[in-house]
N, C-alpha and C. Protein backbone atom coordinates (compact mmCIF):
# COMPACT_ATOMS: atom_id res chain seq x y z
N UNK A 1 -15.93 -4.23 12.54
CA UNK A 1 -15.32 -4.21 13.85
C UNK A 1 -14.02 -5.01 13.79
N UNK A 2 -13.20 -4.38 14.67
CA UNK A 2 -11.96 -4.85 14.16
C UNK A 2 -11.75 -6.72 15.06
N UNK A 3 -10.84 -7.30 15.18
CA UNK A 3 -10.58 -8.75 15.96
C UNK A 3 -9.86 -8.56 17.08
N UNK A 4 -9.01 -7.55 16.65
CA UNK A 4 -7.97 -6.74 17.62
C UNK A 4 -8.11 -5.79 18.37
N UNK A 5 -8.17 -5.15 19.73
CA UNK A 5 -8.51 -4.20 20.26
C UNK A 5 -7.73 -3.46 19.62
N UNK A 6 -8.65 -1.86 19.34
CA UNK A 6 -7.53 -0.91 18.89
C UNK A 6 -7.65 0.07 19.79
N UNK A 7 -7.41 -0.13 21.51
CA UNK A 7 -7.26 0.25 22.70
C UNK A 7 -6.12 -0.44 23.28
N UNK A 8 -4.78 -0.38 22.67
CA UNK A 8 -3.78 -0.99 23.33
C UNK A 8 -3.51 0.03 24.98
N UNK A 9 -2.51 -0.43 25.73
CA UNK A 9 -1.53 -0.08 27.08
C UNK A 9 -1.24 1.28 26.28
N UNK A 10 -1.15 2.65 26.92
CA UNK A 10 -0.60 3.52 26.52
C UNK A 10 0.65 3.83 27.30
N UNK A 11 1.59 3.03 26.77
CA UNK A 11 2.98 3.44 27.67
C UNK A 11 3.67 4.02 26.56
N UNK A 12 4.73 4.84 26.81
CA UNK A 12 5.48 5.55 26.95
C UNK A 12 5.85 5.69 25.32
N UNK A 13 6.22 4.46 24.89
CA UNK A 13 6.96 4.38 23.83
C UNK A 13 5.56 4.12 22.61
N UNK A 14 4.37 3.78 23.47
CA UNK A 14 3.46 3.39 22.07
C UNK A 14 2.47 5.35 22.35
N UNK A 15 2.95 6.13 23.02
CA UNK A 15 2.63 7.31 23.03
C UNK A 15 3.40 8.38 22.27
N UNK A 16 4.62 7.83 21.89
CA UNK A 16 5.72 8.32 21.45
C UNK A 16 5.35 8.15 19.97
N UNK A 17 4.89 6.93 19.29
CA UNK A 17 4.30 6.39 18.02
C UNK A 17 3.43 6.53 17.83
N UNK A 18 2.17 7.53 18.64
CA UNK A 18 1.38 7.82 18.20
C UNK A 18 1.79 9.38 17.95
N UNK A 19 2.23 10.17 18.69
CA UNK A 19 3.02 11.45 18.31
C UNK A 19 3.13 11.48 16.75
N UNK A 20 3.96 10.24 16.61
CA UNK A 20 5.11 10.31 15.11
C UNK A 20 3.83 9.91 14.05
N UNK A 21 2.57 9.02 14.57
CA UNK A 21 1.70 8.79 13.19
C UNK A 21 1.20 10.36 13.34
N UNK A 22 0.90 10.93 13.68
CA UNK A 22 -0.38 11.80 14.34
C UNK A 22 0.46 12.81 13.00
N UNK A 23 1.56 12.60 13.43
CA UNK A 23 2.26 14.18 12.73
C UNK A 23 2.38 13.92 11.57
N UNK A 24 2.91 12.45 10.68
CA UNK A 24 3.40 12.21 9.42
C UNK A 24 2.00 12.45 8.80
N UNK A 25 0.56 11.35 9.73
CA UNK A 25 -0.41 11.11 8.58
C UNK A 25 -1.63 11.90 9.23
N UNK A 26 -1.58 12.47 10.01
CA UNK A 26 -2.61 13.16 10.40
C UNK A 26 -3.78 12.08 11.27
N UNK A 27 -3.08 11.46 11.87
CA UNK A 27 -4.04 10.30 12.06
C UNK A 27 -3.57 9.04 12.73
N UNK A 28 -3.93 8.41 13.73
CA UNK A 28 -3.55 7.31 14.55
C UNK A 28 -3.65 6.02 13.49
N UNK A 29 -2.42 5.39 13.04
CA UNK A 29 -3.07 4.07 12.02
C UNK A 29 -3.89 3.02 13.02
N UNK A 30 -4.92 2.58 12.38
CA UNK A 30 -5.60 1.56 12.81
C UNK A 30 -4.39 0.10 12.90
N UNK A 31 -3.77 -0.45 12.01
CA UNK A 31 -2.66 -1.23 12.09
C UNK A 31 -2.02 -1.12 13.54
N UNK A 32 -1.39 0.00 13.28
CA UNK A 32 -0.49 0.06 14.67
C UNK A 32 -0.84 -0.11 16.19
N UNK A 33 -2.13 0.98 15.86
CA UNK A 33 -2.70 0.56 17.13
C UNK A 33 -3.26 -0.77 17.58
N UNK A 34 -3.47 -1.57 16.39
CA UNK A 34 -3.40 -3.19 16.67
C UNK A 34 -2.32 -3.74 17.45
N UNK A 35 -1.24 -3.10 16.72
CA UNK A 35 0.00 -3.61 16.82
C UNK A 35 0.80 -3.38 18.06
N UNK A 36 0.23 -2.53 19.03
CA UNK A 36 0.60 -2.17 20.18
C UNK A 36 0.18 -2.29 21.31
N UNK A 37 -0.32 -3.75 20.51
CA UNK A 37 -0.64 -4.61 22.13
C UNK A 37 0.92 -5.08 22.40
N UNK A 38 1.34 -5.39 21.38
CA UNK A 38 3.09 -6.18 21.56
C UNK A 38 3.74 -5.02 20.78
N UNK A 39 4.44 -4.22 21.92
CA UNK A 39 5.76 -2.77 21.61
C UNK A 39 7.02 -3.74 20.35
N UNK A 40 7.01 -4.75 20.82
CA UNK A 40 8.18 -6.03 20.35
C UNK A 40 7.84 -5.96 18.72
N UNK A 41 6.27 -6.27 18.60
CA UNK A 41 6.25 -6.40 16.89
C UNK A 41 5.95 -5.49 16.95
N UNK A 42 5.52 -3.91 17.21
CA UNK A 42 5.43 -2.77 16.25
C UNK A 42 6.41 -2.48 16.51
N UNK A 43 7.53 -2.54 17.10
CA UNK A 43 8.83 -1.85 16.77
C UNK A 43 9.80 -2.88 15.70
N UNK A 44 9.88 -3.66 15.93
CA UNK A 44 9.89 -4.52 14.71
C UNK A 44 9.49 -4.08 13.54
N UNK A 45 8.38 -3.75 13.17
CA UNK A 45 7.61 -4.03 12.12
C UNK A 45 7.72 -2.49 11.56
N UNK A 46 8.10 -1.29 12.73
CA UNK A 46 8.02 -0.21 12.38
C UNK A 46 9.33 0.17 11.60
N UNK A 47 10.77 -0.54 12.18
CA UNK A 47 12.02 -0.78 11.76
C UNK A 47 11.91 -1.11 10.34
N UNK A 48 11.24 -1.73 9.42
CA UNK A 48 11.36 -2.70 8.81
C UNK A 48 10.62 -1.57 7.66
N UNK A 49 9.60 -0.54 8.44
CA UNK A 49 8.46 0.03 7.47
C UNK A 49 9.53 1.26 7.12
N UNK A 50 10.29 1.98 8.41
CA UNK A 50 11.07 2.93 8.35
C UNK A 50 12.42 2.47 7.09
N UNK A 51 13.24 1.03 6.84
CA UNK A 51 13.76 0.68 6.01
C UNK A 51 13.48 0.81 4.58
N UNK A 52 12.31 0.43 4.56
CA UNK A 52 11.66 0.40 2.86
C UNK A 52 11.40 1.40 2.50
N UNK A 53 11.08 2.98 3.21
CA UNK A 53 11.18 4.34 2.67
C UNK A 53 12.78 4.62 2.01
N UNK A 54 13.37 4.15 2.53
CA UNK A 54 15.01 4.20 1.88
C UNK A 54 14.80 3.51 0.27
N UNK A 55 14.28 2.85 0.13
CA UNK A 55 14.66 2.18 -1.20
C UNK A 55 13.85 2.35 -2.38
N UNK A 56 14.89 2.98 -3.22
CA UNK A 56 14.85 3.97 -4.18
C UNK A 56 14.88 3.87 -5.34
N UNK A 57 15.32 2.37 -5.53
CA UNK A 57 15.41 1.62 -7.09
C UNK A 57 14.75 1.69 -7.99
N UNK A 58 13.53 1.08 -7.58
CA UNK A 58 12.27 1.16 -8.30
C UNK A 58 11.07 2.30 -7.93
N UNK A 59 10.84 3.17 -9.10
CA UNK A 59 9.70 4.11 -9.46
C UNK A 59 8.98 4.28 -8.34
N UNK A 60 8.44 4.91 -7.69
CA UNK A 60 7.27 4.88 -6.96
C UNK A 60 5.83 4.14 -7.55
N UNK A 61 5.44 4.75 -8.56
CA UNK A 61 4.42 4.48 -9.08
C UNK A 61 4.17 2.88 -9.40
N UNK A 62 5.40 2.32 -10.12
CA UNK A 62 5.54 0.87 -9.89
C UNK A 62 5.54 0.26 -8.45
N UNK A 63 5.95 0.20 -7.58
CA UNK A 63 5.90 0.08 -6.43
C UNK A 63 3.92 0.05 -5.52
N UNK A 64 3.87 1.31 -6.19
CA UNK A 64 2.71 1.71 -5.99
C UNK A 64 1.52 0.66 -6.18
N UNK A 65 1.36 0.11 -7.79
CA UNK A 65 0.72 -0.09 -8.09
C UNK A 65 0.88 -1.66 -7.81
N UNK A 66 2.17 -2.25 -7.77
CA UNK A 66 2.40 -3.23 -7.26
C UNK A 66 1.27 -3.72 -5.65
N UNK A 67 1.88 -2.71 -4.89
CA UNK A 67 1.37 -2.97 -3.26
C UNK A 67 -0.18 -3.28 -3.97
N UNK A 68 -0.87 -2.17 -4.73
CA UNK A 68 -2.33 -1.67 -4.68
C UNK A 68 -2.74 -3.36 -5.34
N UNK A 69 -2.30 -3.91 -6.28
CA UNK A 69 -2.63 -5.29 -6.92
C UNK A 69 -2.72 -6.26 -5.84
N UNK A 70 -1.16 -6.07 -4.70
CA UNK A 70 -1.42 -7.33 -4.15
C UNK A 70 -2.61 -7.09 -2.59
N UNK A 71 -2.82 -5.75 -2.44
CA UNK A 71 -3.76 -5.76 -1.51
C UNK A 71 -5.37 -5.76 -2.04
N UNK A 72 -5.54 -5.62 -3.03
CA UNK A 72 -6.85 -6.44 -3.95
C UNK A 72 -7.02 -7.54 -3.88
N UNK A 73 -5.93 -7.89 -4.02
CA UNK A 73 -5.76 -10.14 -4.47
C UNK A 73 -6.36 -10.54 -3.16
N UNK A 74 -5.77 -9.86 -2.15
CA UNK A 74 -6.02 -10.57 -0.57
C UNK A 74 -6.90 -10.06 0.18
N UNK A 75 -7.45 -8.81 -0.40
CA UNK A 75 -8.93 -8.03 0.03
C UNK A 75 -8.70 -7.09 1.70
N UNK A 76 -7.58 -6.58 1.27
CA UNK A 76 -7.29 -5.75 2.56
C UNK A 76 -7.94 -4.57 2.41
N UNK A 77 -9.37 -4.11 2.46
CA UNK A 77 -9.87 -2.65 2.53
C UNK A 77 -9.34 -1.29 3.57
N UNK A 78 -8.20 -1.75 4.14
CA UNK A 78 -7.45 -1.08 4.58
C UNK A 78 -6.54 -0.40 3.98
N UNK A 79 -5.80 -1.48 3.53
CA UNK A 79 -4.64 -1.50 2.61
C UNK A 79 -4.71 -0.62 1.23
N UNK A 80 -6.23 -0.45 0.66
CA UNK A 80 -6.10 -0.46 -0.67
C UNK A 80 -7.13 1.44 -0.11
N UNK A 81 -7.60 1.58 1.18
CA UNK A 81 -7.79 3.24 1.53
C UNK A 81 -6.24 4.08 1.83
N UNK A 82 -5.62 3.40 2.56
CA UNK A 82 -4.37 4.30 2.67
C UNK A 82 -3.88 3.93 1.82
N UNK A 83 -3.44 2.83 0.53
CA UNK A 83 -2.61 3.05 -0.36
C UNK A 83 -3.42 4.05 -1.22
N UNK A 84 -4.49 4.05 -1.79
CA UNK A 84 -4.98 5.36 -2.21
C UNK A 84 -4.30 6.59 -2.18
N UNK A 85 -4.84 6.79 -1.11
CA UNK A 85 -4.21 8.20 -0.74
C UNK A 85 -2.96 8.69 -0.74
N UNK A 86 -1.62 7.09 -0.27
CA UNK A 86 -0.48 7.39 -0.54
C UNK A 86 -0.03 7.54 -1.59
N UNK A 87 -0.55 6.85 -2.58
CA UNK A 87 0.10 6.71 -4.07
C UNK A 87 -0.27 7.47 -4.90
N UNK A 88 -1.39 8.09 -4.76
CA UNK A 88 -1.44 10.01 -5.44
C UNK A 88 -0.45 11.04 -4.40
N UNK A 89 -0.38 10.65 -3.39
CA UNK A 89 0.64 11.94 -3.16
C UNK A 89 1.89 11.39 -3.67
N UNK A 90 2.21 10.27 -4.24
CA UNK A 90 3.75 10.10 -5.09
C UNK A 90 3.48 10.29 -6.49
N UNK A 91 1.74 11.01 -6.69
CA UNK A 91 1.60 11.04 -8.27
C UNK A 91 0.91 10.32 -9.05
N UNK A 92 0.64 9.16 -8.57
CA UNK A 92 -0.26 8.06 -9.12
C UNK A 92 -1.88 8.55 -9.63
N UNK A 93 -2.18 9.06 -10.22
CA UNK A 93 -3.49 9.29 -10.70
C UNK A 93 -4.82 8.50 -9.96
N UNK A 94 -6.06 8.88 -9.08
CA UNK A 94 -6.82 8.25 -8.68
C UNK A 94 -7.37 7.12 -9.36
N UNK A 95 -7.39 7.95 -10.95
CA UNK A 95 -8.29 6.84 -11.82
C UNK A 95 -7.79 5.61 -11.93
N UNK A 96 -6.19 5.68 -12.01
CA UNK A 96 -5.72 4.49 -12.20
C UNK A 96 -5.60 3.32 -11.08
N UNK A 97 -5.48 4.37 -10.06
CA UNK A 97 -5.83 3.03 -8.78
C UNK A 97 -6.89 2.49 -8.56
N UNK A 98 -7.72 2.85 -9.11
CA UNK A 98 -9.48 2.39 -9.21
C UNK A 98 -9.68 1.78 -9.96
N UNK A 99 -8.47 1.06 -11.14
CA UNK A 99 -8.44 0.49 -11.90
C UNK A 99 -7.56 -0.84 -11.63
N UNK A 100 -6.91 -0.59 -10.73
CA UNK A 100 -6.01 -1.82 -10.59
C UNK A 100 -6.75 -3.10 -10.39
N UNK A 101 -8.55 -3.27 -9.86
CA UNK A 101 -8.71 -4.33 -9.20
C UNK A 101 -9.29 -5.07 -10.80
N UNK A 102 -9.41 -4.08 -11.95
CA UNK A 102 -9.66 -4.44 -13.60
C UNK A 102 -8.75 -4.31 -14.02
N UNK A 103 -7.25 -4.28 -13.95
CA UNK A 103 -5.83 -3.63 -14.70
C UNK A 103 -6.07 -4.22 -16.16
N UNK A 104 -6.11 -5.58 -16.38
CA UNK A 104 -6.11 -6.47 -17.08
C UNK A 104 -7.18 -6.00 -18.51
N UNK A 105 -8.44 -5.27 -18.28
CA UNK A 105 -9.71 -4.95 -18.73
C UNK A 105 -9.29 -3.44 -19.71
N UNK A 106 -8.42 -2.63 -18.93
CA UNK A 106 -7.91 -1.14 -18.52
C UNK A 106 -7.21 -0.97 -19.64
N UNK A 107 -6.91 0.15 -20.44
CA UNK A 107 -6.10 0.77 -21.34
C UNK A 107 -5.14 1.97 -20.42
N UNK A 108 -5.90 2.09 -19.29
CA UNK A 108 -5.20 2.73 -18.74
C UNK A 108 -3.26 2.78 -18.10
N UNK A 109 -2.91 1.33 -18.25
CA UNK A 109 -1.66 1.00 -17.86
C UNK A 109 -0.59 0.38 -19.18
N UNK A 110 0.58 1.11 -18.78
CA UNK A 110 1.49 0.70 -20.00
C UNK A 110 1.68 -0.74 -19.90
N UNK A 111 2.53 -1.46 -20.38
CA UNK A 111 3.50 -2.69 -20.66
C UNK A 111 3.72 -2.94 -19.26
N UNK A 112 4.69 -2.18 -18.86
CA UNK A 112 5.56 -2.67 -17.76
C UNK A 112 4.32 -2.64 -16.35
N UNK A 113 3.90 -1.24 -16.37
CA UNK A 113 2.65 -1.25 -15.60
C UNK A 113 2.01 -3.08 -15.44
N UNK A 114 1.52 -3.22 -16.39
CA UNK A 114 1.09 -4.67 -16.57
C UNK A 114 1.76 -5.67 -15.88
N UNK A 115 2.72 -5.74 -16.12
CA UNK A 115 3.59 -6.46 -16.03
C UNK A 115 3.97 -6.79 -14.46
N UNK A 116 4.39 -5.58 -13.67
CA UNK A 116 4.41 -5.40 -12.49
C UNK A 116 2.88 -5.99 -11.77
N UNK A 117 2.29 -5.37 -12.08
CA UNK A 117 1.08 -6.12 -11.72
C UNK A 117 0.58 -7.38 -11.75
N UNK A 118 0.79 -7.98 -12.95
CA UNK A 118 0.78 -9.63 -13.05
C UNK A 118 1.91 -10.42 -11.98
N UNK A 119 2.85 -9.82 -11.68
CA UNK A 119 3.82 -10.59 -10.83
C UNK A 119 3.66 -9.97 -9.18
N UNK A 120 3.23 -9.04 -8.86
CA UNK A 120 2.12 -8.87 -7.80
C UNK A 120 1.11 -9.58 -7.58
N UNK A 121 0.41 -10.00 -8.67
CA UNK A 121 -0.55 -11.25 -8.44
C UNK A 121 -0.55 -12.14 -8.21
N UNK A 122 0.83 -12.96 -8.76
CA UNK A 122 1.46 -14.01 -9.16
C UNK A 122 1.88 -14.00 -7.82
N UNK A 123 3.09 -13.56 -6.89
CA UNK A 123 3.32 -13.30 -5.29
C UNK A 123 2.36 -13.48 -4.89
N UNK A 124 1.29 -13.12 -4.97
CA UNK A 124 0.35 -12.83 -3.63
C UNK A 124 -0.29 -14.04 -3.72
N UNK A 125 -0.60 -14.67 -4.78
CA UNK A 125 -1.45 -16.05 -4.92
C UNK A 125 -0.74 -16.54 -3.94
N UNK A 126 -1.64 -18.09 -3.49
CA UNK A 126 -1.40 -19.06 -2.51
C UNK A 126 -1.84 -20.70 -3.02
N UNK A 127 -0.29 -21.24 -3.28
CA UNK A 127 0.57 -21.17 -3.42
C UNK A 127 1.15 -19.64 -4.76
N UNK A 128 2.14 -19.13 -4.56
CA UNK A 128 2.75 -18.29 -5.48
C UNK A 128 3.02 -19.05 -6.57
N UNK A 129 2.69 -17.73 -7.56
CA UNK A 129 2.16 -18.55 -9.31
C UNK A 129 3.44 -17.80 -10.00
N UNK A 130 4.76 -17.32 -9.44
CA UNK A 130 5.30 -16.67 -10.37
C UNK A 130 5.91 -17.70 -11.32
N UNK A 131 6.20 -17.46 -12.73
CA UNK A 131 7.03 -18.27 -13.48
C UNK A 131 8.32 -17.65 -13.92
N UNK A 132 9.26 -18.53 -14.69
CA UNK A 132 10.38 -17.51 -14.97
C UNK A 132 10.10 -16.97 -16.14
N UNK A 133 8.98 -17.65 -17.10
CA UNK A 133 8.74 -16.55 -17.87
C UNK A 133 8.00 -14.66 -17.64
N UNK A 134 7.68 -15.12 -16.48
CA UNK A 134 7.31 -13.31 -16.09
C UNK A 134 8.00 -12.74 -15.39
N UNK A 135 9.29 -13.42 -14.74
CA UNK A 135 10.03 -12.97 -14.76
C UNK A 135 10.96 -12.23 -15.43
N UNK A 136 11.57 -13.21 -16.75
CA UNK A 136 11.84 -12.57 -17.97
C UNK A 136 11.59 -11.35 -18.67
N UNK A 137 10.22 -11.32 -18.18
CA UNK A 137 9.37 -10.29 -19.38
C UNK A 137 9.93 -9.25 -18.22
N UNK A 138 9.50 -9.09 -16.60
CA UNK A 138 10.32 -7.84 -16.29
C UNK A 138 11.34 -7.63 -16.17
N UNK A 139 12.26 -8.66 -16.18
CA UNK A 139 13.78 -8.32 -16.68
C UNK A 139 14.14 -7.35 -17.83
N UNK A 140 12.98 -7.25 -18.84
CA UNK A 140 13.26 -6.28 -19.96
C UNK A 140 13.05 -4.95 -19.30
N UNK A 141 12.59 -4.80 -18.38
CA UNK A 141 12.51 -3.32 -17.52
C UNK A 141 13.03 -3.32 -16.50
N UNK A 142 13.30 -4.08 -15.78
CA UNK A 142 14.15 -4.00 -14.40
C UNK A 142 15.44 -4.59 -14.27
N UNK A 143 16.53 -3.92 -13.35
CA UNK A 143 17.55 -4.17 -13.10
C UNK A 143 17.58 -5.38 -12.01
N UNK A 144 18.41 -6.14 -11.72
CA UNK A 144 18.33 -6.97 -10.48
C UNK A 144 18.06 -6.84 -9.34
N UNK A 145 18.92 -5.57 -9.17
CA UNK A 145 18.41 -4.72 -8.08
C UNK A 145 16.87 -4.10 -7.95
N UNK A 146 16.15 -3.92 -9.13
CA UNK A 146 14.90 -3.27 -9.28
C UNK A 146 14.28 -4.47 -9.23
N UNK A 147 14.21 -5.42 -9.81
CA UNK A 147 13.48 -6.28 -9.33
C UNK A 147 13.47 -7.22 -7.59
N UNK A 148 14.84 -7.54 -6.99
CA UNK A 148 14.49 -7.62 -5.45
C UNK A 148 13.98 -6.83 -5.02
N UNK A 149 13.95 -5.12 -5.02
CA UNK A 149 13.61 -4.27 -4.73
C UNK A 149 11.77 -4.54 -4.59
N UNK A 150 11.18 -4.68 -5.93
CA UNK A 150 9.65 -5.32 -6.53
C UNK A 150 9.29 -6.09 -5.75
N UNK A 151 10.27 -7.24 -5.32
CA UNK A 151 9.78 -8.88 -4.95
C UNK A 151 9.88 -8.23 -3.35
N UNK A 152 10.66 -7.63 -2.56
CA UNK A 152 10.67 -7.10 -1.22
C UNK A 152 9.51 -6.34 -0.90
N UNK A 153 8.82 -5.43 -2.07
CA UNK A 153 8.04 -4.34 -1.61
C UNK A 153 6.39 -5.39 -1.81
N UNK A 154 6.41 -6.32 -2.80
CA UNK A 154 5.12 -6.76 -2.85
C UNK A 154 5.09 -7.73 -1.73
N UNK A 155 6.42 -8.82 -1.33
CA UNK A 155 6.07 -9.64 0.32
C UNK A 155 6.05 -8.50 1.57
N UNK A 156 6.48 -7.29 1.96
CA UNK A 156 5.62 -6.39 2.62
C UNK A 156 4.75 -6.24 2.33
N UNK A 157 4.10 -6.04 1.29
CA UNK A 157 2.70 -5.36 1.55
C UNK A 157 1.55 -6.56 1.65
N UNK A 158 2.30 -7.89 1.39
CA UNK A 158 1.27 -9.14 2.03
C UNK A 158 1.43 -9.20 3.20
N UNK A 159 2.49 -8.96 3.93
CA UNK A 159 2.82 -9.01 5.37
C UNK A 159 1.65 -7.45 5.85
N UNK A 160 1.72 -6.55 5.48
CA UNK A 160 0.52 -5.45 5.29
C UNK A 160 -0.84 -6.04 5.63
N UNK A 161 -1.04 -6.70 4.42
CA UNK A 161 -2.39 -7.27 3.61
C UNK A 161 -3.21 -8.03 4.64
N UNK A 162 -2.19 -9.31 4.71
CA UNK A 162 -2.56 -10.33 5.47
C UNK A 162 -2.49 -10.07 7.46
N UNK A 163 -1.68 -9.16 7.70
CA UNK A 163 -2.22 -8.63 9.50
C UNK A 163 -3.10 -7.65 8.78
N UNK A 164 -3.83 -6.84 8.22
CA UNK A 164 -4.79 -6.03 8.61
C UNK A 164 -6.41 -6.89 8.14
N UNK A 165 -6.08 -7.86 7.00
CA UNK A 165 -7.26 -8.30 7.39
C UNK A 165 -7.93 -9.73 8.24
N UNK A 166 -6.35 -10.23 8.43
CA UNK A 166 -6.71 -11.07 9.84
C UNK A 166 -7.70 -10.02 10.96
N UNK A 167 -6.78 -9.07 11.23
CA UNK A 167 -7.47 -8.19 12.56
C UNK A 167 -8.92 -7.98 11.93
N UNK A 168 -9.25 -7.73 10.91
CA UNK A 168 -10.03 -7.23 10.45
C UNK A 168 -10.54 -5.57 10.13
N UNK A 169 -9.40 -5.16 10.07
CA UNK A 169 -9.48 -4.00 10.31
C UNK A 169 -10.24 -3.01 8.19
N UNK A 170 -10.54 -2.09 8.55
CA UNK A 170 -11.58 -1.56 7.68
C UNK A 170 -10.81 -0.23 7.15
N UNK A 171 -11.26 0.85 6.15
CA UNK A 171 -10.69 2.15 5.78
C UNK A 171 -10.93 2.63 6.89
N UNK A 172 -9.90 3.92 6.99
CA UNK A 172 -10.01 5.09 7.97
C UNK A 172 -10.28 6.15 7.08
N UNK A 173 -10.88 6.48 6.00
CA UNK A 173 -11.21 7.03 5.55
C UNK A 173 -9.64 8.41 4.56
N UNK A 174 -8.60 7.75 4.78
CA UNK A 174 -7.95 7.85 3.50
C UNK A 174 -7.87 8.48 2.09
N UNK A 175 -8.22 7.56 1.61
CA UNK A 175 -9.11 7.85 0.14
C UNK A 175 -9.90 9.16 -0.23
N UNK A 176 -10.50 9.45 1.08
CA UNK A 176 -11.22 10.49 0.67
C UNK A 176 -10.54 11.79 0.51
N UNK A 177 -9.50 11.81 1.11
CA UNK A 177 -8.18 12.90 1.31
C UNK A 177 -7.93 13.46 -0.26
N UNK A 178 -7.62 12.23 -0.96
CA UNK A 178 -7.57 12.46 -2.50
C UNK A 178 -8.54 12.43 -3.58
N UNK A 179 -9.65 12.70 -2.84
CA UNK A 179 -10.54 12.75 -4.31
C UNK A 179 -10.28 14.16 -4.63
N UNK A 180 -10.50 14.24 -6.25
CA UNK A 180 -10.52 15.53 -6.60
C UNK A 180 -11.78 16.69 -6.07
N UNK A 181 -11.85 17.42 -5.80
CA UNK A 181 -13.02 18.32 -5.34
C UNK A 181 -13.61 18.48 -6.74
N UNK A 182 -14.93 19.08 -6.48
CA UNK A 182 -15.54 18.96 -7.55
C UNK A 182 -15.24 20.42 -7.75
N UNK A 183 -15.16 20.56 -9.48
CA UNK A 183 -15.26 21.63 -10.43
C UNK A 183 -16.22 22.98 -9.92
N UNK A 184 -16.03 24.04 -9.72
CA UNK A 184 -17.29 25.08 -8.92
C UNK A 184 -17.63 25.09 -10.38
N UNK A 185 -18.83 25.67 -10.20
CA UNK A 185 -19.62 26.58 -11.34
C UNK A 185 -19.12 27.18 -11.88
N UNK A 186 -19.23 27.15 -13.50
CA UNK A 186 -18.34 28.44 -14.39
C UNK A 186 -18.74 29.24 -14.33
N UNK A 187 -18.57 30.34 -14.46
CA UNK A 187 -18.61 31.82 -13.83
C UNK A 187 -18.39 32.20 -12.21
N UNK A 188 -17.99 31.18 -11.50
CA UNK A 188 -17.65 31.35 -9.86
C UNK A 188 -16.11 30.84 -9.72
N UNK A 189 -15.70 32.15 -8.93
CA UNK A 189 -14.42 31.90 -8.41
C UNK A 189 -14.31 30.98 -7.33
N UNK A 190 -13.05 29.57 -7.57
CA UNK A 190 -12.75 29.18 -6.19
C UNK A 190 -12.09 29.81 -4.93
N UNK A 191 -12.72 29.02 -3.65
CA UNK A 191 -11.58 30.01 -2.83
C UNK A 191 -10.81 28.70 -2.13
């Protein structure tokens, strides 16, 4: 159960944002509708979400897997159902996001993969554990720009992390969007 009513005022403009989730994700976000008890911080916050689709520097998949590490670290089961689902529709393989909360264990992730991930961890800790030696090490893959880009997208997604599981908010069922369907029977056509 969530902390937050997710029965905000339906005026005008938080009817207008539910229009725009309804159509992008098929679905009212639980977040927002937190967030629309105060029009002030979800328009804020929506400004800020609408900005970071612009930025293009860094990979998706890095990005990706970044958010998915630091919403593990901080245990947002929100965070880590819709990043699911988002980060296979940019391509991200299921298996591997099911792997991020073992990356470390995993053969599944390259170098840099790693890497990104350790400094997602490193951010999200409390106090933050980054050093300049892991910094360094992604300097061998990232540009300056690709790395603010990294360090911007993993403090959003604690700003993410940390309001959805203050509210307490849970999956909306996400995840399930992208599982693979199962294989039919050989000798049966799919339809």
């Amino acid at each position: 159960m969530s902390r937050i009513s997710l029965d905000p005022p339906r005026n005008l403009r938080y009817r207008i944002a539910t229009w725009l989730m309804r159509r992008k994700f098929g679905a009212e976000l639980d977040p927002a509708r937190a967030m629309g008890h105060h029009m002030g911080v979800a328009t804020g916050y929506g400004i800020l979400e609408a900005q970071a689709l612009g930025w293009k520097a860094v990979p998706h998949r890095l990005k990706d897997l970044a958010v998915m590490a630091s919403a593990v670290r901080i245990g947002c089961s929100w965070c880590v159902d819709f990043g699911s689902w988002e980060s296979t529709t940019h391509g991200v393989p299921l298996e591997k996001l099911e792997a991020v909360p073992h990356w470390r264990d995993s053969d599944l992730f390259d170098e840099e993969e790693r890497l990104v991930m350790e400094y997602a961890e490193a951010m999200t800790a409390d106090p933050p554990e980054v050093t300049d030696e892991l910094t360094a090490a992604l300097r061998r893959f990232l540009s300056e720009r690709q790395l603010v880009e990294l360090t911007m997208m993993i403090a959003l997604e604690n700003l993410r992390s940390r309001f959805n599981a203050a509210a307490g908010l849970t999956g909306q069922g996400f995840k399930d969007r992208c599982e693979i369907p199962a294989r039919p029977p050989e000798g049966t056509v799919a339809r």
